[in-house]
C-alpha atoms as a PDB file:
ATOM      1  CA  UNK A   1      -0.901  -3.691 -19.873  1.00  0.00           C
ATOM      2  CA  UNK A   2       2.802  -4.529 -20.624  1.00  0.00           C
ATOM      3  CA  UNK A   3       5.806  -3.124 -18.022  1.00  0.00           C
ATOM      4  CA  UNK A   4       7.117   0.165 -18.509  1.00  0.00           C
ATOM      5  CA  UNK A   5      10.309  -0.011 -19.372  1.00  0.00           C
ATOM      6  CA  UNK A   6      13.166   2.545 -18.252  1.00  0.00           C
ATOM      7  CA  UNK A   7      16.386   3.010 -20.220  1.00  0.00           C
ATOM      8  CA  UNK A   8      19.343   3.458 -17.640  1.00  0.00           C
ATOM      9  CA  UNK A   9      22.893   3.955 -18.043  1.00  0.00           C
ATOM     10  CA  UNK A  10      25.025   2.906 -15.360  1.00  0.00           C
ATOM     11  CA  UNK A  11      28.988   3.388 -14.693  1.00  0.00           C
ATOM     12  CA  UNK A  12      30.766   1.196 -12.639  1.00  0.00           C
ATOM     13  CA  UNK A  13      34.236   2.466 -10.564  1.00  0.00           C
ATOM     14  CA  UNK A  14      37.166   0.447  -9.852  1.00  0.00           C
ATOM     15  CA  UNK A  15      38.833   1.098  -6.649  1.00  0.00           C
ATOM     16  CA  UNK A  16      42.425  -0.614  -6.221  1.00  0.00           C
ATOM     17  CA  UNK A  17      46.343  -0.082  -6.478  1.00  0.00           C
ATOM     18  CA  UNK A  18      48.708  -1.179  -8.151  1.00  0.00           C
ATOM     19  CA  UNK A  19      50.484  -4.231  -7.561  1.00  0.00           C
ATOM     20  CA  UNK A  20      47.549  -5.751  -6.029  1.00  0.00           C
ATOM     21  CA  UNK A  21      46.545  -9.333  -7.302  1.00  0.00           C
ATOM     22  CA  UNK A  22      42.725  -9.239  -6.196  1.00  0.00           C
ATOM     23  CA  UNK A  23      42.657  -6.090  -7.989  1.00  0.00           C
ATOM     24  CA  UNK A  24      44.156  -7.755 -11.149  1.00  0.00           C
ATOM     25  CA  UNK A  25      41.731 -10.193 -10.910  1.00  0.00           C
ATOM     26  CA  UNK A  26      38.747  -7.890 -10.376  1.00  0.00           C
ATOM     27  CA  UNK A  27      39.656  -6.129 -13.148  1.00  0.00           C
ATOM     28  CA  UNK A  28      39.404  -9.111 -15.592  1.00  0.00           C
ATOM     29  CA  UNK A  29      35.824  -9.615 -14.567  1.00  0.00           C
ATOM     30  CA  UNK A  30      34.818  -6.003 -14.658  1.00  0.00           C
ATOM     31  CA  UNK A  31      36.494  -5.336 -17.713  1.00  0.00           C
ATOM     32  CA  UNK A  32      35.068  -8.311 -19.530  1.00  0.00           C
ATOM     33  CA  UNK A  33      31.203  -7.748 -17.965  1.00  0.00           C
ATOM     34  CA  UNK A  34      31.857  -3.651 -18.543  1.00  0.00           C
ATOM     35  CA  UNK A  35      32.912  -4.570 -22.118  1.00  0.00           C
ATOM     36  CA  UNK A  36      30.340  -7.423 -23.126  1.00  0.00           C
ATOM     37  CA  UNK A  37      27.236  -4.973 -21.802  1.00  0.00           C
ATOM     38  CA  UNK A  38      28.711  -1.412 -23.520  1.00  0.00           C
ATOM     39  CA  UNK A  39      28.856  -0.456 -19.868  1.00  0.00           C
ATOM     40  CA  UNK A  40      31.624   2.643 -19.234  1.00  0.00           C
ATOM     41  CA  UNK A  41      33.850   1.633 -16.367  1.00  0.00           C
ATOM     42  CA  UNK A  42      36.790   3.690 -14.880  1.00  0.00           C
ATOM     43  CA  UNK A  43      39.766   2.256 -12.218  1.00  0.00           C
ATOM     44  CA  UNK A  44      40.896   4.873  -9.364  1.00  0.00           C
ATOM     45  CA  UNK A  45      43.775   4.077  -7.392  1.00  0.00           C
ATOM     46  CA  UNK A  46      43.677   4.533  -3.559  1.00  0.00           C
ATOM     47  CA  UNK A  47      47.537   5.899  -3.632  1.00  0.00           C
ATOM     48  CA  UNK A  48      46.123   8.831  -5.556  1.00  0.00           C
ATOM     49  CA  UNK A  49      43.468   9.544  -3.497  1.00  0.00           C
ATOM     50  CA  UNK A  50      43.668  10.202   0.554  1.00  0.00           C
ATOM     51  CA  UNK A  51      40.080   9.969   1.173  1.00  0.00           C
ATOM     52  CA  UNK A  52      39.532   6.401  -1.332  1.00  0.00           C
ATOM     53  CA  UNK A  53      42.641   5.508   0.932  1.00  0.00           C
ATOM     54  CA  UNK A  54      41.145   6.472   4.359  1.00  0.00           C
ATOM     55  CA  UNK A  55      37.508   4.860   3.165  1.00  0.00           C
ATOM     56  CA  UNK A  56      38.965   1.496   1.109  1.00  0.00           C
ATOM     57  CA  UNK A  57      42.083   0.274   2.049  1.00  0.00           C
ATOM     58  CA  UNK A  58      41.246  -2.703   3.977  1.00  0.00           C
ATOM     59  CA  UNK A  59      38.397  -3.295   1.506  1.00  0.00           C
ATOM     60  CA  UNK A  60      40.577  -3.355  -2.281  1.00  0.00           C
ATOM     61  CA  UNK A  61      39.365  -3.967  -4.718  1.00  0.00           C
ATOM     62  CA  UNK A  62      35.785  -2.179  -4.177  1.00  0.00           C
ATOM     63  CA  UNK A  63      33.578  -1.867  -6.958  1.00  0.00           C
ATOM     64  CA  UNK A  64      31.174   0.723  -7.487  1.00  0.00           C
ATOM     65  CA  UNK A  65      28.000   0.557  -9.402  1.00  0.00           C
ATOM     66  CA  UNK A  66      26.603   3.980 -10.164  1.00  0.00           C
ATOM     67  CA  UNK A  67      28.773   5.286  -7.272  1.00  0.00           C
ATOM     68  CA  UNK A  68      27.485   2.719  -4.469  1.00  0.00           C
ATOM     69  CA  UNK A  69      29.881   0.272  -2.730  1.00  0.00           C
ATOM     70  CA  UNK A  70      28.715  -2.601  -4.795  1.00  0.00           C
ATOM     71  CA  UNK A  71      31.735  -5.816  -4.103  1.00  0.00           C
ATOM     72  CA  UNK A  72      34.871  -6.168  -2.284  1.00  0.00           C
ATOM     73  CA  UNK A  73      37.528  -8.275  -1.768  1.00  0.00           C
ATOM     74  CA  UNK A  74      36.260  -9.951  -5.175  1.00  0.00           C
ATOM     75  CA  UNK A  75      34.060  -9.480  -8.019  1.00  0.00           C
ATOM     76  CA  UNK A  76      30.857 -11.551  -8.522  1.00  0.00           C
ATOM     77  CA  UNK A  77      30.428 -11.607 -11.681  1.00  0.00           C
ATOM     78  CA  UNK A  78      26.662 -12.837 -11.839  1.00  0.00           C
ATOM     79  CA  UNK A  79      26.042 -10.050  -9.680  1.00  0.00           C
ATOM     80  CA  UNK A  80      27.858  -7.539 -11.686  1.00  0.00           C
ATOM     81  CA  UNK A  81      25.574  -8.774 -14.526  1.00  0.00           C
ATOM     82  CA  UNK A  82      22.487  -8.604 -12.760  1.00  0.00           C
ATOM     83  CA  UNK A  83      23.194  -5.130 -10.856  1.00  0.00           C
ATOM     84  CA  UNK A  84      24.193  -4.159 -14.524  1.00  0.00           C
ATOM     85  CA  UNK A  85      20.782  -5.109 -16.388  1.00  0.00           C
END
């Protein structure tokens, strides 16, 4: 009897400001994994947001993976990948 296979869609988040180099570079690596796997990602700045600020500011960048605290600080991207498939 073969695996039953689920199709699931996942969205990854983001979090950072502007002006921020681990944040540039986090973006690179979610961009290009995001891109490569047709997976829809989306940046949020803590500046625009008091309670991203309150929760993530000693944290940026933080990225989410279906809206769970996935990386910080940096982005793995072999775990992105693998969280991803």
């Amino acid at each position: 009897m073969g695996l039953l296979r689920r199709d699931r869609s996942h969205t990854v988040t983001l979090i950072g400001k502007p002006g921020c180099h681990l944040c540039d570079d986090a973006r690179q690596v979610v961009s290009r994994v995001c891109d490569e796997l047709g997976v829809p990602w989306s940046e949020r700045s803590i500046l625009d947001d008091e309670t991203l600020r309150e929760r993530y500011a000693e944290q940026i960048p933080v990225t989410l993976v279906d809206d769970r605290q996935h990386d910080y600080f940096t982005v793995d991207e072999q775990r992105l990948r693998r969280a991803l498939r």
